[in-house]
C-alpha atoms as a PDB file:
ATOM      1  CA  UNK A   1     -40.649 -12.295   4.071  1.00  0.00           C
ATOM      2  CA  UNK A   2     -38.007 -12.310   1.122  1.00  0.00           C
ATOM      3  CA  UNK A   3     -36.085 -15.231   1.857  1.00  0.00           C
ATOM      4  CA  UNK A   4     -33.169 -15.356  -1.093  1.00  0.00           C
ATOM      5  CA  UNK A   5     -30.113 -14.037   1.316  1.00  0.00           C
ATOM      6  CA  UNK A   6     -31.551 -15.138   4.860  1.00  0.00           C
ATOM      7  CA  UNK A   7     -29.882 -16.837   7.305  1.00  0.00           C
ATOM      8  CA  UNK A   8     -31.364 -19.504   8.733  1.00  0.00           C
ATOM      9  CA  UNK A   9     -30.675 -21.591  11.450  1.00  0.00           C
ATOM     10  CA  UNK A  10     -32.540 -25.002  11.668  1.00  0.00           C
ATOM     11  CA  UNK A  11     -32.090 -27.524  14.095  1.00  0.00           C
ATOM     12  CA  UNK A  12     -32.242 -31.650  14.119  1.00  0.00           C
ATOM     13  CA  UNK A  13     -31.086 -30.786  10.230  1.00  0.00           C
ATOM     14  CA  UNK A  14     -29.530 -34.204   9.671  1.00  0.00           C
ATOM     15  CA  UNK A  15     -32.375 -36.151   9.111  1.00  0.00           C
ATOM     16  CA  UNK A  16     -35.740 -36.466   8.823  1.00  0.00           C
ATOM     17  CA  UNK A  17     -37.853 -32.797   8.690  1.00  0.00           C
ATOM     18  CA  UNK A  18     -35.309 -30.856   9.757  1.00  0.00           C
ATOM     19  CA  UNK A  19     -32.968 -31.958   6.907  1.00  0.00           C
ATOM     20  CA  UNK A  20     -35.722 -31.036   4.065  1.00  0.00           C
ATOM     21  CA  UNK A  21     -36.604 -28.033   6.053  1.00  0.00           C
ATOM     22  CA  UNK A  22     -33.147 -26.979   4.747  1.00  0.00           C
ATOM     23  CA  UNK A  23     -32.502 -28.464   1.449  1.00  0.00           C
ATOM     24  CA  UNK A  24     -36.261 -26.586   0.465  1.00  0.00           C
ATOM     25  CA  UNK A  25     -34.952 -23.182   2.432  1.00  0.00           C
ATOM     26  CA  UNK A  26     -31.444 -23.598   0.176  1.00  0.00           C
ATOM     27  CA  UNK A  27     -33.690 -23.517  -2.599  1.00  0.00           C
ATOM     28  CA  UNK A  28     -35.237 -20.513  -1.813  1.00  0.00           C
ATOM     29  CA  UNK A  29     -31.569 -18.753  -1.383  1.00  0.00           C
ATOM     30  CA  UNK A  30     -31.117 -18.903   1.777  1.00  0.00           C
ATOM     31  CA  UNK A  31     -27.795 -18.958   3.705  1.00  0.00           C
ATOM     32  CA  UNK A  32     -27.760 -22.022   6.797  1.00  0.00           C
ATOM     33  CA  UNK A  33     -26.587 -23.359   9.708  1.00  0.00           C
ATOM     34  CA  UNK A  34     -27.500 -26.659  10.256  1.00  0.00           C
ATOM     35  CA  UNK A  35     -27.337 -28.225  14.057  1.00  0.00           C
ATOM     36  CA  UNK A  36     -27.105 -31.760  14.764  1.00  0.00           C
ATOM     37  CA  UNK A  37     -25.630 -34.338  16.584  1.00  0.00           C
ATOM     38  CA  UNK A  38     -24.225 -36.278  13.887  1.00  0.00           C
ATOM     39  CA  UNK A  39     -21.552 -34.555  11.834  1.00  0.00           C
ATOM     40  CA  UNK A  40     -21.244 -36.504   8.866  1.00  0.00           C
ATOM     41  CA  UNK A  41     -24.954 -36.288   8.182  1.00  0.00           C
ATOM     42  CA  UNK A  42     -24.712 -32.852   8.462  1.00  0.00           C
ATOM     43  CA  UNK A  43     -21.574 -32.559   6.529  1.00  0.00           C
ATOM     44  CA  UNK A  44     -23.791 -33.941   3.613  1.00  0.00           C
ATOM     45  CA  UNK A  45     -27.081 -32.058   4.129  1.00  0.00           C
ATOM     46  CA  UNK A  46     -24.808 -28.996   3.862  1.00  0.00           C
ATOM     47  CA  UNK A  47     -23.174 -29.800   0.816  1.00  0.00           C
ATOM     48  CA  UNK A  48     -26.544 -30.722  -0.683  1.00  0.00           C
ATOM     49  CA  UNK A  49     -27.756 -27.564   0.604  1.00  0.00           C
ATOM     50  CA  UNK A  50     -25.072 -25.841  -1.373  1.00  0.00           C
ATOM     51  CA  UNK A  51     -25.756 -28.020  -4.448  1.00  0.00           C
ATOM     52  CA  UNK A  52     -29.410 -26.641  -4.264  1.00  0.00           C
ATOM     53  CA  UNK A  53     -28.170 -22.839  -4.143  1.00  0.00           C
ATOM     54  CA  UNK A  54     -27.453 -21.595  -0.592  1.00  0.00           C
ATOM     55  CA  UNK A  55     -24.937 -19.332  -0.926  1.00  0.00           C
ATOM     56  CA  UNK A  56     -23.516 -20.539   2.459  1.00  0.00           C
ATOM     57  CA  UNK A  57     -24.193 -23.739   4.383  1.00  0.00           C
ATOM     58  CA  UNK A  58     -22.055 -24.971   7.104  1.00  0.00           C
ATOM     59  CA  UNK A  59     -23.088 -27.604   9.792  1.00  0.00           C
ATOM     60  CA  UNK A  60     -22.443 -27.001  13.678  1.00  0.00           C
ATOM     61  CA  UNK A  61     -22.229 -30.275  16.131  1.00  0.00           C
ATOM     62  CA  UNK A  62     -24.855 -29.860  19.292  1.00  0.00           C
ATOM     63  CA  UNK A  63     -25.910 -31.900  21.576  1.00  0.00           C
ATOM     64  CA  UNK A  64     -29.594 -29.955  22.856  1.00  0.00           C
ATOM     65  CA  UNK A  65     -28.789 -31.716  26.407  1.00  0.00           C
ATOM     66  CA  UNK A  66     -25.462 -29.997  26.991  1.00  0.00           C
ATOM     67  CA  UNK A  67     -26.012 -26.035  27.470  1.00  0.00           C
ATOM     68  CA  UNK A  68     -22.610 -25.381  27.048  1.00  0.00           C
ATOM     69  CA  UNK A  69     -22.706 -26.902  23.582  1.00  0.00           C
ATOM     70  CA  UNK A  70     -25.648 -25.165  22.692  1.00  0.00           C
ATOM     71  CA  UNK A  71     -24.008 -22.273  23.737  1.00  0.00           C
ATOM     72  CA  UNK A  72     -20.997 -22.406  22.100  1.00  0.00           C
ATOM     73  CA  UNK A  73     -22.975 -23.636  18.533  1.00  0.00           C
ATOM     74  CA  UNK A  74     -24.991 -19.909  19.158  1.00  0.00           C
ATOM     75  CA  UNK A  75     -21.656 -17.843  19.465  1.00  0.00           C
ATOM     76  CA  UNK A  76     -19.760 -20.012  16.357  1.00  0.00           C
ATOM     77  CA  UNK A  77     -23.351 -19.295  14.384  1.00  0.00           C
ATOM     78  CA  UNK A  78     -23.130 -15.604  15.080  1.00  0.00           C
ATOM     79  CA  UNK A  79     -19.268 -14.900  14.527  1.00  0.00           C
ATOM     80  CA  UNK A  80     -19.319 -17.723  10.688  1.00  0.00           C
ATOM     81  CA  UNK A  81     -22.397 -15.570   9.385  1.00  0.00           C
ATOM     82  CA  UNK A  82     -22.324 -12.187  11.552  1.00  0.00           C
ATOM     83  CA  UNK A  83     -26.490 -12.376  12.004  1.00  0.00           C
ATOM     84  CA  UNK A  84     -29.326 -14.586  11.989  1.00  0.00           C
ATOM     85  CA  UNK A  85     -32.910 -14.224  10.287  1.00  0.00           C
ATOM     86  CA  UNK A  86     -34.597 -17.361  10.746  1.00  0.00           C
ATOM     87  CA  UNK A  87     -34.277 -20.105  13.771  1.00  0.00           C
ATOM     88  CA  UNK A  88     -36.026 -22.936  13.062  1.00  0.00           C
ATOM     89  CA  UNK A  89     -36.523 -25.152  16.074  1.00  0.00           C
ATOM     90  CA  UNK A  90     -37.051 -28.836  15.253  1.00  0.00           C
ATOM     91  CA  UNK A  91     -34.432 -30.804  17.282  1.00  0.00           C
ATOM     92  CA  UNK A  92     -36.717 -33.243  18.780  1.00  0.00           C
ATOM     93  CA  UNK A  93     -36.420 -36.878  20.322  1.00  0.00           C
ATOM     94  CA  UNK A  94     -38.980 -39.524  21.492  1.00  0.00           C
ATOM     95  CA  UNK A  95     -39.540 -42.297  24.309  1.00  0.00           C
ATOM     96  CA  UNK A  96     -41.326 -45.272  23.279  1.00  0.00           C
ATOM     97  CA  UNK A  97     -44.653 -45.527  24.386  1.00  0.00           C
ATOM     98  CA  UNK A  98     -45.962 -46.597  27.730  1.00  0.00           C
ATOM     99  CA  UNK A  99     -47.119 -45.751  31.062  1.00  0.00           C
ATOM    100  CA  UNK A 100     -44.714 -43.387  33.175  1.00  0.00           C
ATOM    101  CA  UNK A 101     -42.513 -45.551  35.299  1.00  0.00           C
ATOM    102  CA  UNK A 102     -41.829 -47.520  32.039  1.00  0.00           C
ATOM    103  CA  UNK A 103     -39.806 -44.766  30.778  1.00  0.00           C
ATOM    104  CA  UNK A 104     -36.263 -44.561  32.479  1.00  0.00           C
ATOM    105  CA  UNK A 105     -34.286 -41.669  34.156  1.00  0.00           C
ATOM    106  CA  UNK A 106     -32.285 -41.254  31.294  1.00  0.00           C
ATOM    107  CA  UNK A 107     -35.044 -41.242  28.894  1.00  0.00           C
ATOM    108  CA  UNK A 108     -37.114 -38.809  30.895  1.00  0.00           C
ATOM    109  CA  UNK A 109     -34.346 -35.925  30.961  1.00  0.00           C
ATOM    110  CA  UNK A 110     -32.629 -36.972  27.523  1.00  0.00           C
ATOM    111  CA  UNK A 111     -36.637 -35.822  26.291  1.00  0.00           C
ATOM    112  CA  UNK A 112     -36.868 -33.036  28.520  1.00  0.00           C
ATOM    113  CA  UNK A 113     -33.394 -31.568  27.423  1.00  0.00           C
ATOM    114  CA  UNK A 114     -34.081 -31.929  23.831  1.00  0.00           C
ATOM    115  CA  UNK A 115     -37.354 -31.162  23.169  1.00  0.00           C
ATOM    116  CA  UNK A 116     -37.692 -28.054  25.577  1.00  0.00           C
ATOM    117  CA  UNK A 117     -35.018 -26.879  27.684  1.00  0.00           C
ATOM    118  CA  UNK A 118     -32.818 -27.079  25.050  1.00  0.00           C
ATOM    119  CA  UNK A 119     -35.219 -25.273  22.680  1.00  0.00           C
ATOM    120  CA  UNK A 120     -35.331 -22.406  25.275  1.00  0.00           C
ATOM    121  CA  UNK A 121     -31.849 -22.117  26.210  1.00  0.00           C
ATOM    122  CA  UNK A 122     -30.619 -21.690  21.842  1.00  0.00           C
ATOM    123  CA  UNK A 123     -33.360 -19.192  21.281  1.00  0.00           C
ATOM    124  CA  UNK A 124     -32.152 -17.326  24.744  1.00  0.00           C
ATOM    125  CA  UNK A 125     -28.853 -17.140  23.004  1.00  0.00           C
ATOM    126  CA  UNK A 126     -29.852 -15.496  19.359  1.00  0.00           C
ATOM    127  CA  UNK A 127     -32.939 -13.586  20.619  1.00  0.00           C
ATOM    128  CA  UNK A 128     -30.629 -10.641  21.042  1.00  0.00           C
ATOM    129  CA  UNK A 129     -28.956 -10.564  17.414  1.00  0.00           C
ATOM    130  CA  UNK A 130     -33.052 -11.898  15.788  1.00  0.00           C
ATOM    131  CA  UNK A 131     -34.155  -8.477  17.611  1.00  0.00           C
ATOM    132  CA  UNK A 132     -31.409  -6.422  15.195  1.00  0.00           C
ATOM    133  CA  UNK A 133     -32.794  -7.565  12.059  1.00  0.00           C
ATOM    134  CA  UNK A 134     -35.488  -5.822   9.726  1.00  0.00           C
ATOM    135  CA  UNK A 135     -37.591  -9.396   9.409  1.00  0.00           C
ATOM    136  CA  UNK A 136     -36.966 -11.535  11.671  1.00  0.00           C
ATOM    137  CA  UNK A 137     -38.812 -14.856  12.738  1.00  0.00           C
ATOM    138  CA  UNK A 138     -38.824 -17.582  14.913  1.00  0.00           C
ATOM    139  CA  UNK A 139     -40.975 -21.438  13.768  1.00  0.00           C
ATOM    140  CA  UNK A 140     -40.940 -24.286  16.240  1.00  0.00           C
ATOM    141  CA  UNK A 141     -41.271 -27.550  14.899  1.00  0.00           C
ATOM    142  CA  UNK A 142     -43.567 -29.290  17.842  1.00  0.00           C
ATOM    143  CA  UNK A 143     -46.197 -31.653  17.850  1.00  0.00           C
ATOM    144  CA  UNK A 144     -49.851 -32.409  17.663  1.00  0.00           C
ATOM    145  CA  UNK A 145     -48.679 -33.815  21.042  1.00  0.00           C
ATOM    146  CA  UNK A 146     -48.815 -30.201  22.049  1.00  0.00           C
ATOM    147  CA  UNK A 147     -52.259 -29.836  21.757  1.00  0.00           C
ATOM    148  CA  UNK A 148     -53.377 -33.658  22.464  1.00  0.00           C
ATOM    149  CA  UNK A 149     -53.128 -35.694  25.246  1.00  0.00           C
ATOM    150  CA  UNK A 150     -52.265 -39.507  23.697  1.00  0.00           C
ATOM    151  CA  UNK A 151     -51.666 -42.650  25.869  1.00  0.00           C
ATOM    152  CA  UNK A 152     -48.531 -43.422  26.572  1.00  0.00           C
ATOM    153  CA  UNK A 153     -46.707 -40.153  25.949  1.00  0.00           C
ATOM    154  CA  UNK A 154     -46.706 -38.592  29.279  1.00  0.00           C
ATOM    155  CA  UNK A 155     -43.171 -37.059  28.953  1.00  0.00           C
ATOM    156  CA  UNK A 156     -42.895 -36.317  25.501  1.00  0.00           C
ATOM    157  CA  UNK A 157     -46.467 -34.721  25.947  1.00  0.00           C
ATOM    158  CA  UNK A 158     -45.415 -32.974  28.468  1.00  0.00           C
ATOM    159  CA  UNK A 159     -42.409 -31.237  26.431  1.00  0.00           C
ATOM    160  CA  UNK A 160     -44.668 -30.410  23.457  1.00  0.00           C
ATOM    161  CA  UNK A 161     -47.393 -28.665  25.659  1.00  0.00           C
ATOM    162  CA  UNK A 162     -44.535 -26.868  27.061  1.00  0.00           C
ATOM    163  CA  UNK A 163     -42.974 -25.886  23.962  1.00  0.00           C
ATOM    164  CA  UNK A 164     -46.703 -24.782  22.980  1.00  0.00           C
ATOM    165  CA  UNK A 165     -46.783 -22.141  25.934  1.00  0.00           C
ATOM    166  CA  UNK A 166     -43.241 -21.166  25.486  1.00  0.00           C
ATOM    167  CA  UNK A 167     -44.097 -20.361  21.957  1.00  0.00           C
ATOM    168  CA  UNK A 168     -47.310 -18.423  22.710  1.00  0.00           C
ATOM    169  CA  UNK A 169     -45.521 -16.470  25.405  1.00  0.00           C
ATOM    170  CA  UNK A 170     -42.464 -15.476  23.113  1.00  0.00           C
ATOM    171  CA  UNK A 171     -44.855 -14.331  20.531  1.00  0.00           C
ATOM    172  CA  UNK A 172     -46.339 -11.900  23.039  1.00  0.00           C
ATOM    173  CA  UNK A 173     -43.338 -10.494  24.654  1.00  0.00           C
ATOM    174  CA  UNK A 174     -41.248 -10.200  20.833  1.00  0.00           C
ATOM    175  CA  UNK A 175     -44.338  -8.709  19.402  1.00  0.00           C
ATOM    176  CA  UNK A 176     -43.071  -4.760  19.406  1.00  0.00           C
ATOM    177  CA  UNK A 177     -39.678  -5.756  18.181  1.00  0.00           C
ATOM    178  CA  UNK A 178     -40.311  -7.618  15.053  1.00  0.00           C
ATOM    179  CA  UNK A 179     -39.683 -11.027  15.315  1.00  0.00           C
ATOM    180  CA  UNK A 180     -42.514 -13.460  14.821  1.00  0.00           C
ATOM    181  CA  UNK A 181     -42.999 -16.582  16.218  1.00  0.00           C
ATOM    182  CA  UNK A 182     -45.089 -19.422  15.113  1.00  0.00           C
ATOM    183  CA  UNK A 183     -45.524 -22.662  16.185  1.00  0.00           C
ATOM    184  CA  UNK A 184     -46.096 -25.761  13.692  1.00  0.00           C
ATOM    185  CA  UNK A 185     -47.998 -28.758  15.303  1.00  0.00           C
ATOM    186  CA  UNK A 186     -47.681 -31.936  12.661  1.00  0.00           C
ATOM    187  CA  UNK A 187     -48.841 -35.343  13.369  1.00  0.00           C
ATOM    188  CA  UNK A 188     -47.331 -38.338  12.849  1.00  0.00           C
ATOM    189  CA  UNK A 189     -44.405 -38.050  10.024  1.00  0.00           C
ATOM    190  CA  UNK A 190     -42.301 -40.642   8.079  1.00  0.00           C
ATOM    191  CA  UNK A 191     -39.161 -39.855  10.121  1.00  0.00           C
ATOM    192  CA  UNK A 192     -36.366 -42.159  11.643  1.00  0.00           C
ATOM    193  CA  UNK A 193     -37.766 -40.779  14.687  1.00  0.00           C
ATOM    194  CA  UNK A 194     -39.657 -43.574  16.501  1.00  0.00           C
ATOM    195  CA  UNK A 195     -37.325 -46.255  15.297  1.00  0.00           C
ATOM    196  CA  UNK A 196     -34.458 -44.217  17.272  1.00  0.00           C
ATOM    197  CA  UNK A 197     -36.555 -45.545  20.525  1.00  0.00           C
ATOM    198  CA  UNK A 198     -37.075 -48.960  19.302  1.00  0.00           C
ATOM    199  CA  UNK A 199     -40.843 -48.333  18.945  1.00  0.00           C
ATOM    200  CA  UNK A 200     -42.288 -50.259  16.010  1.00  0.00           C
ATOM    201  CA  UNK A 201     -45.162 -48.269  14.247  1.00  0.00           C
ATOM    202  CA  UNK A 202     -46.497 -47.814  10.538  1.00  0.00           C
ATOM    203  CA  UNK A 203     -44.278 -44.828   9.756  1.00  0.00           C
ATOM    204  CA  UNK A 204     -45.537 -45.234   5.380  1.00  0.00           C
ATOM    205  CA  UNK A 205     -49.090 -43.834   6.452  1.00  0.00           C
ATOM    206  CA  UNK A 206     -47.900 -40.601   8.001  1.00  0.00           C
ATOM    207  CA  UNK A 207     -47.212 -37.285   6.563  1.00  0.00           C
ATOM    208  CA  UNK A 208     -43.494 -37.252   4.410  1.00  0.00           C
ATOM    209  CA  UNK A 209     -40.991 -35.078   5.886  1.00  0.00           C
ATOM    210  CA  UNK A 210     -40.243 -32.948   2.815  1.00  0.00           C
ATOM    211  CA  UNK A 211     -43.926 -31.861   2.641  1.00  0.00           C
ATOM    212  CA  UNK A 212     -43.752 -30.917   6.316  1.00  0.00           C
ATOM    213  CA  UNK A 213     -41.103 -28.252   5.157  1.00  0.00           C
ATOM    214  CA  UNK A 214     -43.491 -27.081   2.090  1.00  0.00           C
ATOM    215  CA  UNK A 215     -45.584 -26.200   5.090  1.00  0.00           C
ATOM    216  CA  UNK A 216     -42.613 -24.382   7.282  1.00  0.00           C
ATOM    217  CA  UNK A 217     -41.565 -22.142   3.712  1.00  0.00           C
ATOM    218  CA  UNK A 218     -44.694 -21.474   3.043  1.00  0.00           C
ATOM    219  CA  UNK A 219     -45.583 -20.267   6.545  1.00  0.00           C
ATOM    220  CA  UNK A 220     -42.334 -17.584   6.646  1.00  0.00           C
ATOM    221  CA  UNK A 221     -42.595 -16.662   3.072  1.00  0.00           C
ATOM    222  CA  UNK A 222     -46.271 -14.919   3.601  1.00  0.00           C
ATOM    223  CA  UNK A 223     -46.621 -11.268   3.110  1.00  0.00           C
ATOM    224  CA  UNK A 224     -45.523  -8.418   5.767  1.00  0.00           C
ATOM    225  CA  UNK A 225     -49.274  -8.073   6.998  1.00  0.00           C
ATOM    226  CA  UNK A 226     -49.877 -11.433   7.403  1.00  0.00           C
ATOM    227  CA  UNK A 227     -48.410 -14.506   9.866  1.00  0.00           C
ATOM    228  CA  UNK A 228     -49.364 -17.540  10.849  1.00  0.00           C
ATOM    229  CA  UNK A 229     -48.839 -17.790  14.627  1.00  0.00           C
ATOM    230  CA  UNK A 230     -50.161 -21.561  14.792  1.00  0.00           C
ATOM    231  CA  UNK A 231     -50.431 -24.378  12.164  1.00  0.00           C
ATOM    232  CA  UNK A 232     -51.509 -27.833  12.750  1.00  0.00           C
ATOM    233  CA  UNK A 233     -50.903 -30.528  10.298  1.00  0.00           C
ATOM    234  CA  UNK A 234     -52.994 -33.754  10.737  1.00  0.00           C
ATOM    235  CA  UNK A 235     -53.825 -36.880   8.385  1.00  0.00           C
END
């Protein structure tokens, strides 16, 4: 895939991978939307996105837990840039550690919402206009939690290996209309991430964010005959 002059959607762009997923894509010329929660981190990734040479970058507030917002983010996307390429899911939250009834109501669906059903529910809304385009592609950002079982993470787990099967379904039912799907399954990364939940771990020994999104350029940038449908990134 050519990327100079794609759009590309990428989402959880504030911080963290998401964010250098799209400051390495504006490199490469492409045009983004960047989804997020909070605006004035956005605000900034996007002008550093410009400042790095995307012709267009423009940040959209979402909440993954509200479908309406979601949504409404898909239709604002589609009428600002008039198509979409790329959509990069990476929005992703996690619970702190522990055994199941040691993660709260709130927690549990907050996880759910993000890391899954709100996956599903954006790529529901652009799978229609992705279909249109001559390359098109689809990359979500999951987890090696989607492919191990760990202690501790019974709901995030449980997103991940779902976001693994929705992933290996979707590349089976797009595969006669051109847009490839691939799923990326890192292990731990240097990310704000586990701090969010107030869980206290060694984040210096894991992987760095912004060679994460080497990885995610490098995986759409590969020639027409050849795509990687699953990547796993470990220590």
């Amino acid at each position: 895939m050519q990327l100079n002059g794609k759009t590309v959607i990428v989402t959880g762009g504030s911080d963290g991978i998401g964010k250098h997923i799209s400051l390495k894509l504006a490199a490469a010329g492409c045009k983004l939307a960047i989804l997020g929660r909070n605006r004035d981190r956005l605000d900034q990734v996007a002008e550093a996105a410009r400042s790095l040479g995307a012709p267009e970058a423009r940040s959209y507030g979402a909440d993954m837990t509200d479908p309406a917002a979601i949504g409404a983010a898909a239709s604002a996307i589609l009428q600002d840039f008039g198509n979409v390429d790329i959509l990069i899911n990476n929005a992703g939250i996690w619970h702190k550690a522990g055994p199941l009834d040691s993660i709260s109501e709130e927690m549990l669906m907050a996880t759910v919402q993000t890391n899954l059903t709100g996956l599903m529910q954006l790529t529901r809304h652009l799978l229609p206009a992705l279909r249109t385009r001559d390359e098109a592609a689809i990359v979500n950002v999951a987890s090696k939690s989607g492919v191990v079982a760990q202690a501790g993470q019974s709901v995030y787990t449980a997103t991940k290996y779902g976001v693994r099967g929705f992933t290996d379904v979707l590349k089976v039912d797009e595969a006669e209309t051109g847009v490839r799907v691939a799923g990326l399954y890192q292990s731990g990364t240097n990310t704000g991430m586990f701090a969010k939940a107030g869980e206290d771990v060694p984040n210096h020994i894991f992987t760095e964010p912004e060679d994460l999104a080497d990885v995610v350029v490098f995986m759409l940038s590969r020639p027409p005959k050849l795509w990687m449908h699953e990547v796993r990134v470990e220590l």
